[in-house]
Protein backbone atom coordinates (compact mmCIF):
# COMPACT_ATOMS: atom_id res chain seq x y z
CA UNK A 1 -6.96 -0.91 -15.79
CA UNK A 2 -5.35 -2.20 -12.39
CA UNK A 3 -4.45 -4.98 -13.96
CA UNK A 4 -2.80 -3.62 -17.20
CA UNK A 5 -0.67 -1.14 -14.76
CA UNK A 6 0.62 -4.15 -13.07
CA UNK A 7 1.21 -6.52 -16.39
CA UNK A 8 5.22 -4.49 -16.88
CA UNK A 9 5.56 -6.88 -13.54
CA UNK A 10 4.85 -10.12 -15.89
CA UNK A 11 1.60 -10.89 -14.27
CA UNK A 12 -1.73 -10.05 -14.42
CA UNK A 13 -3.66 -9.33 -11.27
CA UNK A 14 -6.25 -12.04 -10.82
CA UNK A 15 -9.64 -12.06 -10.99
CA UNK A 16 -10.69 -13.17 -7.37
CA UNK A 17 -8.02 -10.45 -5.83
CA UNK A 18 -10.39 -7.69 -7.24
CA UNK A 19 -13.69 -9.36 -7.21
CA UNK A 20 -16.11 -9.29 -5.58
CA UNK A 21 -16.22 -5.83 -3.99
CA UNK A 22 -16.28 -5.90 0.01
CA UNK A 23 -17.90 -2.89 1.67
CA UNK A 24 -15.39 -1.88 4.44
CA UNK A 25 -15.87 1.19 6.88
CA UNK A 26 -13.36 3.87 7.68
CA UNK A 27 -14.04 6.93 9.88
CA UNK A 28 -18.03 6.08 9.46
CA UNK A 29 -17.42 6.21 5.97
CA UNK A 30 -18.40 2.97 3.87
CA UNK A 31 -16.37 2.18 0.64
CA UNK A 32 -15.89 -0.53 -1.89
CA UNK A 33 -12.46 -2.14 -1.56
CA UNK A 34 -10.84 -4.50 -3.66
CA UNK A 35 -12.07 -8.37 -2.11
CA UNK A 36 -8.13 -8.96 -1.04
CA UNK A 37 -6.58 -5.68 -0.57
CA UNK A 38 -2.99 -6.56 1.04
CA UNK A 39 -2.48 -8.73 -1.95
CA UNK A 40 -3.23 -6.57 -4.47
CA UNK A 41 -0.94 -4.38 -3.03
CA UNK A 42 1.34 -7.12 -3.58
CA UNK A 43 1.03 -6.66 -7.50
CA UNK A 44 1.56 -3.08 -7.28
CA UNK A 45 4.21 -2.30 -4.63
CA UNK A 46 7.36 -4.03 -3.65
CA UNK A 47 7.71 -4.73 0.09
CA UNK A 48 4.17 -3.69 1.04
CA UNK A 49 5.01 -4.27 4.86
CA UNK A 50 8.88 -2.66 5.08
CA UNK A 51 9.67 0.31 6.02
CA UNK A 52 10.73 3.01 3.43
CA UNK A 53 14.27 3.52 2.52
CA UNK A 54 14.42 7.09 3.82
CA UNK A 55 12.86 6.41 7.11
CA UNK A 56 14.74 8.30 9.52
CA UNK A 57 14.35 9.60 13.59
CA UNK A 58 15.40 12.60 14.04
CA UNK A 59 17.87 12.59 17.19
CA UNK A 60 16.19 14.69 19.83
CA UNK A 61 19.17 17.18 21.00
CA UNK A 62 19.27 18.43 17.28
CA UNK A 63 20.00 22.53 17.52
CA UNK A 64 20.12 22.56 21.19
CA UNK A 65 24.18 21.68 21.81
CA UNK A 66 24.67 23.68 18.46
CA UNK A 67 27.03 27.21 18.85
């Protein structure tokens, strides 16, 4: 179904970015993951590795100079 969502992006995912399954470990936790993850991100997000457009820092004097 993966590949479907991502088809309204005029390509389908291919084979060899979802198969085979890798067994990766997170917090001593194994899981299946897709056998090239960051690029099958590619297919479903834009701009995997930039930052959001709402990122923001909040300025550190905010409500202290404030009457």
């Amino acid at each position: 179904m993966t590949s479907y969502a991502a088809y309204d992006k005029g390509q389908m995912i291919p084979e060899d970015v979802l198969l085979p399954l890798r067994i990766a470990e997170f917090e001593g936790q194994e899981f299946f993951i897709p056998n090239k993850p960051e690029e099958l991100l590619t297919y479903i997000y834009d701009g995997i590795w930039d930052f959001p457009d709402d990122v923001g820092l909040q300025k550190h004097y905010v409500g202290v100079f404030e009457n």
